[in-house]
N, C-alpha and C. Protein backbone atom coordinates (compact mmCIF):
# COMPACT_ATOMS: atom_id res chain seq x y z
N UNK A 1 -53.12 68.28 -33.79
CA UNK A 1 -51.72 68.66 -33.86
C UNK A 1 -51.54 70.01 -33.17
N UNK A 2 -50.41 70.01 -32.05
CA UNK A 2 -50.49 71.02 -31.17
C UNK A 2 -49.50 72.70 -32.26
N UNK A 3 -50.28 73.58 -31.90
CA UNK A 3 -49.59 74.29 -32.93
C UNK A 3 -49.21 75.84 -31.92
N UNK A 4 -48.35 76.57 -32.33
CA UNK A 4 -47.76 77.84 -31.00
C UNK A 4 -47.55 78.70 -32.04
N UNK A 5 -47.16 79.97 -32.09
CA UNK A 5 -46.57 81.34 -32.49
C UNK A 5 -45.98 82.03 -31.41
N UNK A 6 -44.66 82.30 -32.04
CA UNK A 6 -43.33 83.49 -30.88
C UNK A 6 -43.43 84.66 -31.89
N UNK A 7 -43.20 85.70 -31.35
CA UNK A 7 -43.10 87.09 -31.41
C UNK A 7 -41.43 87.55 -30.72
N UNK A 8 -40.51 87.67 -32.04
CA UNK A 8 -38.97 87.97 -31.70
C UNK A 8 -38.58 89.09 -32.19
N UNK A 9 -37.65 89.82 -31.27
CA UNK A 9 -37.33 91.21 -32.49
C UNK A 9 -36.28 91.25 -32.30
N UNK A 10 -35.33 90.92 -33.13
CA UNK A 10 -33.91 91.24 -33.17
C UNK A 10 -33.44 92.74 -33.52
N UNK A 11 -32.36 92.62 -33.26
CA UNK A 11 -31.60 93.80 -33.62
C UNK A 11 -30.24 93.74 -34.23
N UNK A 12 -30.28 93.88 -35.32
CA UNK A 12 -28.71 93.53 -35.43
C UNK A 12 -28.05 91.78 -35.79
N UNK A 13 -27.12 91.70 -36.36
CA UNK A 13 -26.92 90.44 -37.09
C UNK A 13 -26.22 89.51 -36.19
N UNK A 14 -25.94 90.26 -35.16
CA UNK A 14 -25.27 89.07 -34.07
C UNK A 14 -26.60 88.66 -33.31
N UNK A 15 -27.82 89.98 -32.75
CA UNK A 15 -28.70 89.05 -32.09
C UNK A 15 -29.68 87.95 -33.15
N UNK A 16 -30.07 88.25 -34.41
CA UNK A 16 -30.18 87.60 -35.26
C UNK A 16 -29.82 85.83 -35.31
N UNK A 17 -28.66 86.30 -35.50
CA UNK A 17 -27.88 84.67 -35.13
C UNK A 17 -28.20 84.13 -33.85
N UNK A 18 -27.74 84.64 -33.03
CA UNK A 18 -28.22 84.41 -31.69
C UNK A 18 -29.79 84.15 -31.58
N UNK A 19 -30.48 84.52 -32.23
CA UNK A 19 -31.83 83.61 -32.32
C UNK A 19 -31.51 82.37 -32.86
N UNK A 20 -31.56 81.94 -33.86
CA UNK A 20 -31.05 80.80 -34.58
C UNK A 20 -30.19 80.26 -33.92
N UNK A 21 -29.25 80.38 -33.01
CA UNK A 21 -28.42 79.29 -32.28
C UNK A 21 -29.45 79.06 -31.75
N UNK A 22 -30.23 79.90 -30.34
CA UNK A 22 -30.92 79.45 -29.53
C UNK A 22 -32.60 78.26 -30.38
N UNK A 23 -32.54 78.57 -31.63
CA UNK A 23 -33.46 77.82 -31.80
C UNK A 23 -33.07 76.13 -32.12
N UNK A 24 -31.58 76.42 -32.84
CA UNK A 24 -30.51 75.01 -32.90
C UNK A 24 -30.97 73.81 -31.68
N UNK A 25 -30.90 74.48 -30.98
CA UNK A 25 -31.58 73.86 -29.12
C UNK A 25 -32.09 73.11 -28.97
N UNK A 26 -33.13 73.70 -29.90
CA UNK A 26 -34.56 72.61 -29.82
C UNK A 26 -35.36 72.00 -31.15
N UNK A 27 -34.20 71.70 -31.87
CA UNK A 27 -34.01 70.53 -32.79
C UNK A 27 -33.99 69.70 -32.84
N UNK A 28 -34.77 69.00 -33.63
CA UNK A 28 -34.72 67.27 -33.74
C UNK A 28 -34.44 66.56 -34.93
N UNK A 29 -33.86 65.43 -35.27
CA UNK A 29 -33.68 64.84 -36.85
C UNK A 29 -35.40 65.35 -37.78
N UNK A 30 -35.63 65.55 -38.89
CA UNK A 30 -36.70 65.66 -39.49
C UNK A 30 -37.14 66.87 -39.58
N UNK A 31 -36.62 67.97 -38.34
CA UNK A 31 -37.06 68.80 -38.08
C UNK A 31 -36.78 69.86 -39.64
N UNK A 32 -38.08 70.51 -40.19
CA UNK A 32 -37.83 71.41 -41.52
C UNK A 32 -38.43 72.79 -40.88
N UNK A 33 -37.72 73.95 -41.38
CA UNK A 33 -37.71 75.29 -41.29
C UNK A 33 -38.22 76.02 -42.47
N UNK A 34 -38.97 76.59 -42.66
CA UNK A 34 -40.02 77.54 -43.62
C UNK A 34 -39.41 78.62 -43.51
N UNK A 35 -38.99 79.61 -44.21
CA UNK A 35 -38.21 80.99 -44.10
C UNK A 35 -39.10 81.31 -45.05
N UNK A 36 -39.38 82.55 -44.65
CA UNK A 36 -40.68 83.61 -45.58
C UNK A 36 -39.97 85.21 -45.31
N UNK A 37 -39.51 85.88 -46.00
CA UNK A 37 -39.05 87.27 -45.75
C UNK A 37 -38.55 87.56 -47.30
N UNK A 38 -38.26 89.20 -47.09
CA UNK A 38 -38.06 89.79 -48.52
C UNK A 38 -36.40 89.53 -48.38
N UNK A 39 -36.28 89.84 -49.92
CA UNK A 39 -34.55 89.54 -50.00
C UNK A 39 -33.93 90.60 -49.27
N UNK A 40 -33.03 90.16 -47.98
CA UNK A 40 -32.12 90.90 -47.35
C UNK A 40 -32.55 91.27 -45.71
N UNK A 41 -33.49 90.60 -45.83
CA UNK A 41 -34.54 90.15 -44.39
C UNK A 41 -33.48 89.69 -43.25
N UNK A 42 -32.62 88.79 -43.59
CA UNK A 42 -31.46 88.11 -42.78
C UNK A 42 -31.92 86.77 -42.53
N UNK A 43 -32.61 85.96 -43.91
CA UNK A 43 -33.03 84.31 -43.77
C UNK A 43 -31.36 83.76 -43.57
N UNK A 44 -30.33 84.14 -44.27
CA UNK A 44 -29.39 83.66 -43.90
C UNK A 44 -28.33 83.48 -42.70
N UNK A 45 -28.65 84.90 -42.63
CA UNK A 45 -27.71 85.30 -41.14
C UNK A 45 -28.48 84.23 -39.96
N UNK A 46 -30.09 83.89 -40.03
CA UNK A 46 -30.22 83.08 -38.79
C UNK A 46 -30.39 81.58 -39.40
N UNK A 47 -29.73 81.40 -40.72
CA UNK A 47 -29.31 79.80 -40.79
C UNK A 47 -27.85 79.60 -40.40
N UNK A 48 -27.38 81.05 -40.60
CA UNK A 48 -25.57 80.78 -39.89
C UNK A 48 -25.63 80.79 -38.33
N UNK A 49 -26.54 81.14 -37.50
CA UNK A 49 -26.93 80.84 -35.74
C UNK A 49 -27.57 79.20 -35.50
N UNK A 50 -28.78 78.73 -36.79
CA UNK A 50 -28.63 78.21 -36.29
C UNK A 50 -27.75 76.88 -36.73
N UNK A 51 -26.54 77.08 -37.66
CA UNK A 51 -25.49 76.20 -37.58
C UNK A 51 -24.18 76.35 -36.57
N UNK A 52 -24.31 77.50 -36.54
CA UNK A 52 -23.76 77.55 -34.72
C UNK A 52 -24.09 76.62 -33.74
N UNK A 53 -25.35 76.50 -33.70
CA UNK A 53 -26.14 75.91 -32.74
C UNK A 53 -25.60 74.42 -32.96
N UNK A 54 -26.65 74.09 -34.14
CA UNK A 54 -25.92 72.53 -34.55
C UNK A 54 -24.24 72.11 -34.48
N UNK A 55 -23.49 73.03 -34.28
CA UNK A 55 -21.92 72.72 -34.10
C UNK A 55 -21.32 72.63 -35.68
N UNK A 56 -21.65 73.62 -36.24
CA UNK A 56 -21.31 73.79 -37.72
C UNK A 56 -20.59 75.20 -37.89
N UNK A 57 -19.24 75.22 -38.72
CA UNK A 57 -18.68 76.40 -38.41
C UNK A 57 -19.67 77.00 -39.39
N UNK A 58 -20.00 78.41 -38.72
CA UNK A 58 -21.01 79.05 -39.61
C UNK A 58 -20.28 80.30 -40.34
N UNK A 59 -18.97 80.25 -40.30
CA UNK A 59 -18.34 81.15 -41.44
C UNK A 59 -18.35 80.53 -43.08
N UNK A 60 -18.58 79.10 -43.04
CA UNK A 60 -18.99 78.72 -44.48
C UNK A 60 -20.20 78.72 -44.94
N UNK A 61 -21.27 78.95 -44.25
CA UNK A 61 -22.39 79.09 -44.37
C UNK A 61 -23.06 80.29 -45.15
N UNK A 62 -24.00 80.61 -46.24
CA UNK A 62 -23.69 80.98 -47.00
C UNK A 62 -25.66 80.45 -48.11
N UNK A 63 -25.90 82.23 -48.34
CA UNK A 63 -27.51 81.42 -49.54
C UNK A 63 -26.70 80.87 -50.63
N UNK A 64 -27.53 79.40 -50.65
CA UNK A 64 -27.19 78.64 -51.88
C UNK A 64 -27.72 78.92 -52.69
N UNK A 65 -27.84 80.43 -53.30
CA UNK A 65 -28.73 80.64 -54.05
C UNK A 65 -28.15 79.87 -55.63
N UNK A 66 -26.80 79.89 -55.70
CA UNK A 66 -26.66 79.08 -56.98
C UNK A 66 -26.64 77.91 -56.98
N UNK A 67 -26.05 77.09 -56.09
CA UNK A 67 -26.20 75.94 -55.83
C UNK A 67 -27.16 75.21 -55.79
N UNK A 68 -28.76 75.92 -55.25
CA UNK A 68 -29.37 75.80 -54.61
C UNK A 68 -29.20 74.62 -53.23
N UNK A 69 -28.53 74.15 -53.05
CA UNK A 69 -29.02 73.10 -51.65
C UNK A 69 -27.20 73.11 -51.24
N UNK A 70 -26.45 73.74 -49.82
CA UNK A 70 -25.54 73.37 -49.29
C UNK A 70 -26.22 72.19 -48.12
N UNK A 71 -25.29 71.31 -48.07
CA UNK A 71 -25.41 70.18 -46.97
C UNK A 71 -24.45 70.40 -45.64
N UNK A 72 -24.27 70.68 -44.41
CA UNK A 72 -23.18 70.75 -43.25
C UNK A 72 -23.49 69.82 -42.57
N UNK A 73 -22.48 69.09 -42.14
CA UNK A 73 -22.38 68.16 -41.17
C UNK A 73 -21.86 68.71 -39.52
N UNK A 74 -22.77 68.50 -38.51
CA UNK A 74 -22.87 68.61 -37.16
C UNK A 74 -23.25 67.89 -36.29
N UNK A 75 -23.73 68.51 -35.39
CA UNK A 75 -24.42 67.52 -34.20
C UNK A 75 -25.51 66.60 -34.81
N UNK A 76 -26.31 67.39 -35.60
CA UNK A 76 -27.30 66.95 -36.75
C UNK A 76 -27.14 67.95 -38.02
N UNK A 77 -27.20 67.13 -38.90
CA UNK A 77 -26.84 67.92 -40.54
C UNK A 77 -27.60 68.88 -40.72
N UNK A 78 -27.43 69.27 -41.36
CA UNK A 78 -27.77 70.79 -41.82
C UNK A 78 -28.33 70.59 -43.10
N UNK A 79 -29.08 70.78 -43.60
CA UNK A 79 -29.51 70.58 -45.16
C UNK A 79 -30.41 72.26 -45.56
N UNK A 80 -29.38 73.16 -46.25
CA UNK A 80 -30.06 74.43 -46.52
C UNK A 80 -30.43 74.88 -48.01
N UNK A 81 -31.53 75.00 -48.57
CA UNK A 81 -32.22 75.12 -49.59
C UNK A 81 -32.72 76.88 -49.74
N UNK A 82 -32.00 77.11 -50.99
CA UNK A 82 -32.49 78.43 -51.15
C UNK A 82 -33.44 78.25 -52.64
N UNK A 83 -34.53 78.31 -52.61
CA UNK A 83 -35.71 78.44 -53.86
C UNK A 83 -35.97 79.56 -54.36
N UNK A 84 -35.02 80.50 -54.41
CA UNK A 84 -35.41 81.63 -55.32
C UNK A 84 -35.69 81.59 -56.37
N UNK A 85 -34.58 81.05 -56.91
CA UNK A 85 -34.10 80.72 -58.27
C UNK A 85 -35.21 79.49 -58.72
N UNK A 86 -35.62 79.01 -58.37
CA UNK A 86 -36.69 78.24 -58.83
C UNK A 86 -37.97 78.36 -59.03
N UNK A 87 -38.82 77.94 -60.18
CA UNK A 87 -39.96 78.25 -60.36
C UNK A 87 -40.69 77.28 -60.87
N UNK A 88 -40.55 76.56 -61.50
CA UNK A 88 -41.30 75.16 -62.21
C UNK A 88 -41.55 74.00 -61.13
N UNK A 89 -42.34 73.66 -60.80
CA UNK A 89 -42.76 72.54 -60.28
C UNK A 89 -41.61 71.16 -60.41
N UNK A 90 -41.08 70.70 -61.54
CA UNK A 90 -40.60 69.96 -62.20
C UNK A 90 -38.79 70.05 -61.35
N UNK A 91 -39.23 71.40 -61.47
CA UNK A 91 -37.54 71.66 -60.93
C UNK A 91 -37.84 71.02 -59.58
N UNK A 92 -38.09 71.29 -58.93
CA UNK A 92 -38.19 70.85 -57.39
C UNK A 92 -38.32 68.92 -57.24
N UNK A 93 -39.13 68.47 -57.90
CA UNK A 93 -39.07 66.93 -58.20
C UNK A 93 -37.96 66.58 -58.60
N UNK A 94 -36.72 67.30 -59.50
CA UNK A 94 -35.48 67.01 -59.79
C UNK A 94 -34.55 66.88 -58.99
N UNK A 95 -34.63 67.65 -57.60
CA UNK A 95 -33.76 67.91 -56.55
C UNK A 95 -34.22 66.86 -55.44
N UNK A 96 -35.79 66.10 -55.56
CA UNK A 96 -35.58 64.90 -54.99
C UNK A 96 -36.00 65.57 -53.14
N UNK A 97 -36.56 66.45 -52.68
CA UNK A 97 -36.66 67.10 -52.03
C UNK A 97 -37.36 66.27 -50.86
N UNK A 98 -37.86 65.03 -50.92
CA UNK A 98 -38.77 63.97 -50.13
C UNK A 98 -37.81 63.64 -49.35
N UNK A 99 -36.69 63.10 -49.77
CA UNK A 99 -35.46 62.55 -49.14
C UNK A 99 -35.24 63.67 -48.36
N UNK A 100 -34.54 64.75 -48.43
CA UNK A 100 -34.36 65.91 -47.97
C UNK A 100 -35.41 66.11 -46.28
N UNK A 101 -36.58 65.95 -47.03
CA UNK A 101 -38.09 66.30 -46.13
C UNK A 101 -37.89 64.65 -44.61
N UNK A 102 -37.66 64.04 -45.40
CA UNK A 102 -37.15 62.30 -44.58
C UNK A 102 -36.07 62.28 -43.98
N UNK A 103 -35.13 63.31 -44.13
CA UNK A 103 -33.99 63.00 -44.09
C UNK A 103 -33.60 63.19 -42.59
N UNK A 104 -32.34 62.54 -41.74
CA UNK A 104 -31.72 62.42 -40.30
C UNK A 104 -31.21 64.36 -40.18
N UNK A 105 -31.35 65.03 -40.33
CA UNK A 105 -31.13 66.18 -40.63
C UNK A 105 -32.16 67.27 -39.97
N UNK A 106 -31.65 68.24 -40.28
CA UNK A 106 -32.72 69.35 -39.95
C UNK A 106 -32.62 70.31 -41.31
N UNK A 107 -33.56 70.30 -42.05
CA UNK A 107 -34.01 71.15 -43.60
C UNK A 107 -33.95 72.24 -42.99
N UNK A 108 -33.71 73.68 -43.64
CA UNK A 108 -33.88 74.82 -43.62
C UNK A 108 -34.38 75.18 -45.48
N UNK A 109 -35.34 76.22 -45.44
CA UNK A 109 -35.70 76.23 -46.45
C UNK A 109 -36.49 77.79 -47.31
N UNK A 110 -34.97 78.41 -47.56
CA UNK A 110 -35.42 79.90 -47.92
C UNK A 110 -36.64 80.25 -49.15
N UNK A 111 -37.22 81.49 -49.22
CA UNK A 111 -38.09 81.12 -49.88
C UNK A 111 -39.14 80.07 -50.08
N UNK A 112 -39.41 79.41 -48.74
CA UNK A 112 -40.27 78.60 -48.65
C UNK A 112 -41.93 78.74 -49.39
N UNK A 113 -42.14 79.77 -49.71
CA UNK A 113 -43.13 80.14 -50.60
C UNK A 113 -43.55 79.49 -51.82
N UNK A 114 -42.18 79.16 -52.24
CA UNK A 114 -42.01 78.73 -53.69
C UNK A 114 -42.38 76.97 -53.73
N UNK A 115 -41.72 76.39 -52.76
CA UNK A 115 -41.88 75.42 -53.03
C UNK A 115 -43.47 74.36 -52.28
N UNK A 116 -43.79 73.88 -53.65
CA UNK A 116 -44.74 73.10 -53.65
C UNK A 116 -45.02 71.85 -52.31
N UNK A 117 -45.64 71.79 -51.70
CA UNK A 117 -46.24 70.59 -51.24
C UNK A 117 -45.19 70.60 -49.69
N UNK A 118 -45.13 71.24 -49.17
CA UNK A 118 -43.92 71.39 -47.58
C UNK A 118 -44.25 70.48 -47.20
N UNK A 119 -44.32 69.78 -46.40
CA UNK A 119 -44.59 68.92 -44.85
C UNK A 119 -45.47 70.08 -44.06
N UNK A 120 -46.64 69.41 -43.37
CA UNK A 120 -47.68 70.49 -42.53
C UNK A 120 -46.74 70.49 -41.18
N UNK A 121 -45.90 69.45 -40.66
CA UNK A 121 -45.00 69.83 -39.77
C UNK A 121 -44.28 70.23 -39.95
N UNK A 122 -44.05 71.51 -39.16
CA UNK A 122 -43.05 72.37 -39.59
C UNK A 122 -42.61 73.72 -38.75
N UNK A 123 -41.43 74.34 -39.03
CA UNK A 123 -41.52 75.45 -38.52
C UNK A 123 -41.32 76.35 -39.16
N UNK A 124 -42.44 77.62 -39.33
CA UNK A 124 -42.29 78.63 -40.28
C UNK A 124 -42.04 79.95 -39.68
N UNK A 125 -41.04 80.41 -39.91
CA UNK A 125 -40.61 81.84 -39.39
C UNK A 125 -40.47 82.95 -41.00
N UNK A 126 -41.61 84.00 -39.95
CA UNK A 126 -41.47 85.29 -41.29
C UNK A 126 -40.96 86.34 -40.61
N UNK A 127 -40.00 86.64 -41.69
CA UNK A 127 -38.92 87.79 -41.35
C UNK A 127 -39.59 88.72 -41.99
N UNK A 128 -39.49 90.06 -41.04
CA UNK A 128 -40.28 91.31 -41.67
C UNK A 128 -38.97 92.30 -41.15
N UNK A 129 -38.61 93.35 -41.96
CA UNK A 129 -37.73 93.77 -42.05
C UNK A 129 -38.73 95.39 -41.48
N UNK A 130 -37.98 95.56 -40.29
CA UNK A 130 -38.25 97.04 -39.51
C UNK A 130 -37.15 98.15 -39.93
N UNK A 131 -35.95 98.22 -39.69
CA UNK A 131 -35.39 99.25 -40.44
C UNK A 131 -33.59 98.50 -40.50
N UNK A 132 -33.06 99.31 -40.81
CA UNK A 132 -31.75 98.90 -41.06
C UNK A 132 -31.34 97.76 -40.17
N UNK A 133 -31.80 97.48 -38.67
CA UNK A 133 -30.62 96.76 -38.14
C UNK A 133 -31.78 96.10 -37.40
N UNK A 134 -33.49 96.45 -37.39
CA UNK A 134 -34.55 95.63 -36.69
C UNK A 134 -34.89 94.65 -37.39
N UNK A 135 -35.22 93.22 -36.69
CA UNK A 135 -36.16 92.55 -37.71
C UNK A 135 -37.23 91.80 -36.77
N UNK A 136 -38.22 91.70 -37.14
CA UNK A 136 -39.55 90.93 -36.18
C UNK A 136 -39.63 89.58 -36.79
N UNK A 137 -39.50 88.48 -35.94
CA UNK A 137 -39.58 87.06 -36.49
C UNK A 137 -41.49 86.93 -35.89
N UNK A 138 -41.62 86.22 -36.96
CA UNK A 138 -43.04 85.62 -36.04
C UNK A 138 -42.83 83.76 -36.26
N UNK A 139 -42.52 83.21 -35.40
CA UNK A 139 -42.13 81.68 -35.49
C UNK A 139 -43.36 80.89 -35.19
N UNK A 140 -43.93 80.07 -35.96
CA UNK A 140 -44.98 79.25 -36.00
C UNK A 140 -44.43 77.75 -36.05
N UNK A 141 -45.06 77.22 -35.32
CA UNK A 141 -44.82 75.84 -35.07
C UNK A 141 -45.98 74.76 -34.79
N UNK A 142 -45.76 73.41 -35.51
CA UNK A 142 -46.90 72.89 -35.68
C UNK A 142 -46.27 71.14 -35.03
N UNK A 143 -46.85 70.55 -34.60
CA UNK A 143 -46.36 68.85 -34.25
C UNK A 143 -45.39 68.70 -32.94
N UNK A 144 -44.51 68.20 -33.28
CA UNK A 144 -43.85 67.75 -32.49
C UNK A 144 -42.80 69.09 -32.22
N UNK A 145 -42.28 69.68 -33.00
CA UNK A 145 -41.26 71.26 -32.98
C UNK A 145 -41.85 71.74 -31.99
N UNK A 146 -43.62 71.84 -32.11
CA UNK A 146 -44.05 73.19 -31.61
C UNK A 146 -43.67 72.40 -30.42
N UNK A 147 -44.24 71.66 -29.60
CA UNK A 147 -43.88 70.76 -28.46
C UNK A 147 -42.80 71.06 -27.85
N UNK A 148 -41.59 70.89 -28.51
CA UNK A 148 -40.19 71.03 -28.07
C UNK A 148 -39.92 72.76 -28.03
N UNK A 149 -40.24 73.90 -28.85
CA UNK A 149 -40.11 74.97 -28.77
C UNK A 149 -41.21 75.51 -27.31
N UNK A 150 -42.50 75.12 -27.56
CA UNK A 150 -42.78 75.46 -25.82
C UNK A 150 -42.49 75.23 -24.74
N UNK A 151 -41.74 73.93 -24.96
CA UNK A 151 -41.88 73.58 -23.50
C UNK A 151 -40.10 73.96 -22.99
N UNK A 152 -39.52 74.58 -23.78
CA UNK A 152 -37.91 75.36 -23.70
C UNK A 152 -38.10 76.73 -23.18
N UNK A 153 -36.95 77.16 -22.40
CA UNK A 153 -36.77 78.68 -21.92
C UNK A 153 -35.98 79.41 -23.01
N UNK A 154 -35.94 79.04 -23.90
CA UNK A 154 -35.03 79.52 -25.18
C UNK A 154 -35.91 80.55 -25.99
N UNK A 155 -36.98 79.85 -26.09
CA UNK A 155 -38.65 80.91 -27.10
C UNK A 155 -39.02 81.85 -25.73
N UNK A 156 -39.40 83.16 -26.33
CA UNK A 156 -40.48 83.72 -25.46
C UNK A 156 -41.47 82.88 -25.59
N UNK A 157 -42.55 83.52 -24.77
CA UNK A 157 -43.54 82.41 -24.45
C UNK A 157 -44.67 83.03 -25.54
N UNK A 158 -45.22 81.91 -26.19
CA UNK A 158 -46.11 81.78 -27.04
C UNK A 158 -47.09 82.48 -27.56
N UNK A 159 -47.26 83.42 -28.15
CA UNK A 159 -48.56 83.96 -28.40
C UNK A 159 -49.99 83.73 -28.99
């Protein structure tokens, strides 16, 4: 399984987004997103780019942290999962999350830490928070994503 790492540094919550549109790009149905960063990192601000991307107005967009799971309909759905709030194993089997993982959609999935048993395909981006308005993505990609993210002018090139 072909696997890549990007090295991104945003600045600021518009280029932020603007990552996340540009990653919208190179999306496919199935495709699931791993978000790893501390609270206030901006996991959200680049699920509102990349529902830009997907053709989703991203002014409703928004951590489901109570909800846990908003659904948007676009070019391809949007299915966004925030697991903070969760901790029991049990909880996560309740929400049925296989379907989700199967689903015609593209998963996004904050706090990906938390939850048990991911899909090994995948794309995992960790947000590390540099100072007020920097943030360094490191985007890992494994299967078929990584495939479609290298072989695009959208990613820097691979490290």
């Amino acid at each position: 399984m072909a696997a890549f790492s990007w090295l991104v540094e945003t600045e600021g919550e518009e280029e932020t987004e603007a990552l996340g549109e540009r990653l919208a790009a190179c999306l496919a149905p199935g495709d699931i997103l791993a978000l790893y960063g501390d609270l206030g990192a901006g996991k959200t601000c680049l699920v509102r780019g990349l529902a830009r991307g997907l053709g989703i107005d991203e002014a409703g967009v928004a951590s489901p942290s109570f909800t846990l799971i908003n659904e948007y309909g676009g070019r391809l759905p949007l299915v966004h999962l925030d697991a903070y709030r969760l901790d029991a194993v049990e909880a996560f089997d309740e929400l049925g999350l296989d379907d989700y993982f199967e689903g015609e959609g593209v998963m996004v999935v904050e706090w990906a830490e938390k939850v048990p048993d991911l899909p090994g395909e995948r794309v995992d981006i960790t947000i590390q928070w540099l100072d007020e308005n920097r943030r360094h993505f490191r985007i890992s990609a494994q299967g078929k994503a990584a495939e479609r993210l290298k072989t695009s002018d959208l990613i820097p090139s691979p490290v």
